[in-house]
Each structure stands twice: as C-alpha cells, then as structure tokens.
N, C-alpha and C. Protein backbone atom coordinates (compact mmCIF):
# COMPACT_ATOMS: atom_id res chain seq x y z
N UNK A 1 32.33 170.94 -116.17
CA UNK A 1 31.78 172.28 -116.19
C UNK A 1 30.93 172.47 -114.93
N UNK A 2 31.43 173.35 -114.09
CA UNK A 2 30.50 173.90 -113.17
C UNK A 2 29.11 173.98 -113.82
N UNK A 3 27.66 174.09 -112.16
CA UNK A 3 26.48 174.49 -112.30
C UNK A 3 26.64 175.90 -112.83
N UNK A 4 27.37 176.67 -112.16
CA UNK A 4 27.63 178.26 -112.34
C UNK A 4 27.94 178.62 -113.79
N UNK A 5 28.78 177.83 -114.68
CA UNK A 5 28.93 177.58 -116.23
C UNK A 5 28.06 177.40 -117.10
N UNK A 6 27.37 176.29 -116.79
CA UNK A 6 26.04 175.80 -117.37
C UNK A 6 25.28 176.65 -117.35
N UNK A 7 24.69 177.13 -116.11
CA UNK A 7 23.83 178.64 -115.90
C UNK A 7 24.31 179.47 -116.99
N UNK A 8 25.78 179.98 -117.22
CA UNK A 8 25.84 180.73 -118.15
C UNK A 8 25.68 180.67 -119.63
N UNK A 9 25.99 179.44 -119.64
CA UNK A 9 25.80 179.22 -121.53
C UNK A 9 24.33 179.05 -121.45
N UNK A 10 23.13 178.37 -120.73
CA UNK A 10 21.81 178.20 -121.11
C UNK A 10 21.13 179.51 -120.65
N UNK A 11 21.54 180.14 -119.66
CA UNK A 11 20.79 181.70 -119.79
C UNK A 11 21.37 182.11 -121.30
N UNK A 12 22.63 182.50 -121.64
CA UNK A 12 23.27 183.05 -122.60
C UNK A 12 22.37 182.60 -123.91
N UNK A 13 22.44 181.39 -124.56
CA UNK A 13 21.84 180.89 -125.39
C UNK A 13 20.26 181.29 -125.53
N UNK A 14 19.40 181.29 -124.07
CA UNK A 14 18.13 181.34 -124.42
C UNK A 14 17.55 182.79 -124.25
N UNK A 15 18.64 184.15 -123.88
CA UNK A 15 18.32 185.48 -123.37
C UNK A 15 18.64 185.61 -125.14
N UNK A 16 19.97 185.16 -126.06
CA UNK A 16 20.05 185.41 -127.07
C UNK A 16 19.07 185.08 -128.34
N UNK A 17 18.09 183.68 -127.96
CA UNK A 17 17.28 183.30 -128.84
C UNK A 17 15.93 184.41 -128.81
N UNK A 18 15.87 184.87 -127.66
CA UNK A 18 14.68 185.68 -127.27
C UNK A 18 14.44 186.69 -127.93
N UNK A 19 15.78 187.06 -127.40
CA UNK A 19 15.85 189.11 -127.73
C UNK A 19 15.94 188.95 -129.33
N UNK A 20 16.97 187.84 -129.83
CA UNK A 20 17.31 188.50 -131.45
C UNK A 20 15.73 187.71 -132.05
N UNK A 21 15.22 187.15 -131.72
CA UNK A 21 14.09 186.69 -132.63
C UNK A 21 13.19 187.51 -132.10
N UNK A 22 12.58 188.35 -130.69
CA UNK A 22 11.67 189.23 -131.30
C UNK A 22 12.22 190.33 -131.88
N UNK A 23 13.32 191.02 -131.67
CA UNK A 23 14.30 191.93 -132.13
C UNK A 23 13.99 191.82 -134.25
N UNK A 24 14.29 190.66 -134.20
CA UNK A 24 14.25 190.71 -135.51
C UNK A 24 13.44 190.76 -136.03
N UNK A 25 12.36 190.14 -135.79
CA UNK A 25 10.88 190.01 -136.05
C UNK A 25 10.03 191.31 -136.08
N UNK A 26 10.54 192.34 -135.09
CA UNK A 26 9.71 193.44 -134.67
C UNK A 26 10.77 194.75 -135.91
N UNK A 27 11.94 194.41 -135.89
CA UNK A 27 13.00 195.19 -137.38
C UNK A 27 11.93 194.74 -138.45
N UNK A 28 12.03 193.67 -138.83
CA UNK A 28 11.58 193.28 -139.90
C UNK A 28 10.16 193.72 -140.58
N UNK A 29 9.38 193.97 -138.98
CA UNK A 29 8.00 194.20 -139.25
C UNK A 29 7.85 195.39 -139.91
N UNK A 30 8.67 196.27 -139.12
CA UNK A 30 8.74 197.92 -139.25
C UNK A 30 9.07 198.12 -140.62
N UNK A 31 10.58 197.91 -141.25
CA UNK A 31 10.92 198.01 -142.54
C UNK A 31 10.07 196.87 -143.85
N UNK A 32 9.35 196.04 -143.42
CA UNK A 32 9.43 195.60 -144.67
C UNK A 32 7.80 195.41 -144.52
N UNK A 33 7.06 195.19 -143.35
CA UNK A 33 5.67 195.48 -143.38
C UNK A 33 5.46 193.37 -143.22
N UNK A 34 3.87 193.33 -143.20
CA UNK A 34 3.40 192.00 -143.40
C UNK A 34 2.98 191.52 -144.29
N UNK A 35 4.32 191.25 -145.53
CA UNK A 35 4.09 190.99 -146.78
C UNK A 35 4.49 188.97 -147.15
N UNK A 36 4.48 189.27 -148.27
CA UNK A 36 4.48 187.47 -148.33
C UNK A 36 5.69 186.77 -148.25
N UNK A 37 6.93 188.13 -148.07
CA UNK A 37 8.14 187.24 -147.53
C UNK A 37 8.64 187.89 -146.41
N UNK A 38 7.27 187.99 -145.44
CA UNK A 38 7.99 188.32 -144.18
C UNK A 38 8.96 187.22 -143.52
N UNK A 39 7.98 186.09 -142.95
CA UNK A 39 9.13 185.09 -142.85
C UNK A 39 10.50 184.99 -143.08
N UNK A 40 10.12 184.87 -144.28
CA UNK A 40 11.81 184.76 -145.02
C UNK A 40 12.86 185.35 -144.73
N UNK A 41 12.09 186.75 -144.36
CA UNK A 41 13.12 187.98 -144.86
C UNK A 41 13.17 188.04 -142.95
N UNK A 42 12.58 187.45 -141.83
CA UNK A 42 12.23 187.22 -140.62
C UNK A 42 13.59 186.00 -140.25
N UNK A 43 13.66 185.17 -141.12
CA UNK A 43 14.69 184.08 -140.90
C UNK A 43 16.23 184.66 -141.34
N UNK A 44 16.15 185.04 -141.98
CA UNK A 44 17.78 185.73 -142.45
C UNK A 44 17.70 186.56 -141.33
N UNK A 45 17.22 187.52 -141.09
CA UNK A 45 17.30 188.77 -140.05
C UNK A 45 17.78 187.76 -138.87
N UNK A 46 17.48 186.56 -138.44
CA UNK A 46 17.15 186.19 -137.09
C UNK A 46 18.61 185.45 -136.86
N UNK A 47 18.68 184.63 -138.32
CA UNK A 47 20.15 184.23 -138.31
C UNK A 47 21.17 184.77 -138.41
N UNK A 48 21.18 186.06 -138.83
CA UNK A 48 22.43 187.07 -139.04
C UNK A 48 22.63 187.38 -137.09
N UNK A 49 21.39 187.60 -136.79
CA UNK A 49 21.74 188.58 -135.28
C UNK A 49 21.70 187.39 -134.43
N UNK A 50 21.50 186.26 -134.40
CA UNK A 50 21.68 185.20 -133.04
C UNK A 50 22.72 184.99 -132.96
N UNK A 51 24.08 184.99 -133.63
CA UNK A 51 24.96 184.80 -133.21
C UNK A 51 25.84 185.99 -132.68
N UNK A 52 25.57 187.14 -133.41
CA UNK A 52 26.22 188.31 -132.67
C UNK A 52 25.27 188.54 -130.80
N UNK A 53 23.87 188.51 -130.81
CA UNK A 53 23.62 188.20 -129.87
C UNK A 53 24.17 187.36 -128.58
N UNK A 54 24.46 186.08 -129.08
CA UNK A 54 24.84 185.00 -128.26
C UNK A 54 26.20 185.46 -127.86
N UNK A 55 26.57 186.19 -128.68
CA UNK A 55 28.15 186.26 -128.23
C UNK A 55 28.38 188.14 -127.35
N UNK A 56 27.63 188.69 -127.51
CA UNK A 56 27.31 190.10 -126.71
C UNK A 56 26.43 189.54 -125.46
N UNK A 57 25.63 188.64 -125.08
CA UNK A 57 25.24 188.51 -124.02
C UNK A 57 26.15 187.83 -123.24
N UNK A 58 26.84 186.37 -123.49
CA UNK A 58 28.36 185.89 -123.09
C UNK A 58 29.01 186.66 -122.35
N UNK A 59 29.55 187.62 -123.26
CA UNK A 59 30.44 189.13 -122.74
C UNK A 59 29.98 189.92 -121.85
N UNK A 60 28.54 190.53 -122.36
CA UNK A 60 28.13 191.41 -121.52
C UNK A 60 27.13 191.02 -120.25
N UNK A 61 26.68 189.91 -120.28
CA UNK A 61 25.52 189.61 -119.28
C UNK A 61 26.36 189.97 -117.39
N UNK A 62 27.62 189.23 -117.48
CA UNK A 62 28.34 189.51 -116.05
C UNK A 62 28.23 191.09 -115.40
N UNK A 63 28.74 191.82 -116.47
CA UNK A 63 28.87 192.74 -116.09
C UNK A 63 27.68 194.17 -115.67
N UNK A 64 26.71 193.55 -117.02
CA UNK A 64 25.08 194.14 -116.69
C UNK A 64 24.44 193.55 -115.16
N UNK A 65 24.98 192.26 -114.68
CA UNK A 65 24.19 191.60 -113.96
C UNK A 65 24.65 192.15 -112.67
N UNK A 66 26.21 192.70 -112.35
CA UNK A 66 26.80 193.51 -111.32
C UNK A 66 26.20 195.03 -111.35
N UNK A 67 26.27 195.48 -112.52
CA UNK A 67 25.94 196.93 -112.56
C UNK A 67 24.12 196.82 -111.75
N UNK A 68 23.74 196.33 -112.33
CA UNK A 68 22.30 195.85 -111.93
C UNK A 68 21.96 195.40 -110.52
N UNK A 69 23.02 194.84 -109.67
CA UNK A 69 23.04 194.50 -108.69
C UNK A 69 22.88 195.80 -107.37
N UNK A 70 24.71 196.49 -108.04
CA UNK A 70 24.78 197.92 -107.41
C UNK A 70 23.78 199.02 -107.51
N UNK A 71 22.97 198.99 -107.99
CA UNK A 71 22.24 199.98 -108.73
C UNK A 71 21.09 199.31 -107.60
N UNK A 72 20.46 198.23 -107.77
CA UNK A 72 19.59 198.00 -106.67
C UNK A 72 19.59 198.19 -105.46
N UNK A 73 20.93 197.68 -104.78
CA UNK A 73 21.56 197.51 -103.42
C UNK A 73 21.51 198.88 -102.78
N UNK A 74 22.18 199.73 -103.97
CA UNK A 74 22.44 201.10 -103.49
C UNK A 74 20.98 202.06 -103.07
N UNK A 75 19.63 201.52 -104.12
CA UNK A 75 19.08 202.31 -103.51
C UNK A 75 18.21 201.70 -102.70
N UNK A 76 18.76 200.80 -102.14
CA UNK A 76 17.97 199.51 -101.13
C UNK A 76 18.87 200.19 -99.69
N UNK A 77 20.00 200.68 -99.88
CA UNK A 77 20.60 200.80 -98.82
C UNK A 77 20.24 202.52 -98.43
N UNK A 78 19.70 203.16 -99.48
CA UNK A 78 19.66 204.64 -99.34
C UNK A 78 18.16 204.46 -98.55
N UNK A 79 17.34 204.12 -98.73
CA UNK A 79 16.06 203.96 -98.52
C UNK A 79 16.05 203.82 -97.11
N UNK A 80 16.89 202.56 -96.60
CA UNK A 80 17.19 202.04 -95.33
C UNK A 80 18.30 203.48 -93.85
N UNK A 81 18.59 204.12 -95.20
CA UNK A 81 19.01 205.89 -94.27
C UNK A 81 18.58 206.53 -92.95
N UNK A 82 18.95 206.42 -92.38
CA UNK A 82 18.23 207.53 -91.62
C UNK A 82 17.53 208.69 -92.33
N UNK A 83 16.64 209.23 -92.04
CA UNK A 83 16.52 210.70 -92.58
C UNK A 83 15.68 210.13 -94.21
N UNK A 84 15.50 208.73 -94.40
CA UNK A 84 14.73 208.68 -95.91
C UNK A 84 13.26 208.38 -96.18
C-alpha cells in the first residue's frame, strides 16, 4: 500500500471518528437532553453513523479535496489580476 493510501484510510478513519462522534453527541444532546441515558443513547447514535461516515468520507473526501482546491486557486489567481 502506497504512503498516498495509508494517508487515505487514516485521514478517512479519523475525519470519520470525529465528525460522527461530535455529530452524534451534539444530535443526541438536542433531542434527548442531559439525561441519565445520554451516553447510552450517545453510543448507539455513534455506532449507527461511524460507519456510514467512514464510508461517505472514503467516497467523498477526493473529490471535496479538488473542489476545495479549485475554489482556492481560483480566487488566489483572481486576486493576482490585473485590475484586482
């Protein structure tokens, strides 16, 4: 496995542990409040969405990471204009 591979599954894995556990944590807070089975009801939430996570960042991270690129460049290059 390529460095370039590796990069992708350990960004992938740890952008997915991030987002769906505060994601879930911050769902959970909203609907169910800070009651005595937040946790609980914090751990199901977290395990249902880490894997749909892990597998939408996989997919989508390449293509956010180009769009994201162009989107900078472009107004890195507009700036650099004559006339800006």
């Amino acid at each position: 496995m390529s460095d370039a591979q590796k990069f992708r599954w350990v960004f992938s894995f740890l952008m997915s542990l991030l987002m769906s556990g505060v994601m879930s944590g911050w769902v959970t807070w909203i609907v169910a409040g800070l009651n005595g089975h937040f946790f609980a009801s914090w751990g199901r939430a977290f395990i249902t969405a880490w894997p749909a996570a892990f597998t939408i960042v996989m997919l989508c991270a390449p293509s956010v990471q180009r769009l994201s690129q162009r989107i900078v460049m472009n107004r890195h290059l507009a700036a650099n204009q004559p006339g800006a």
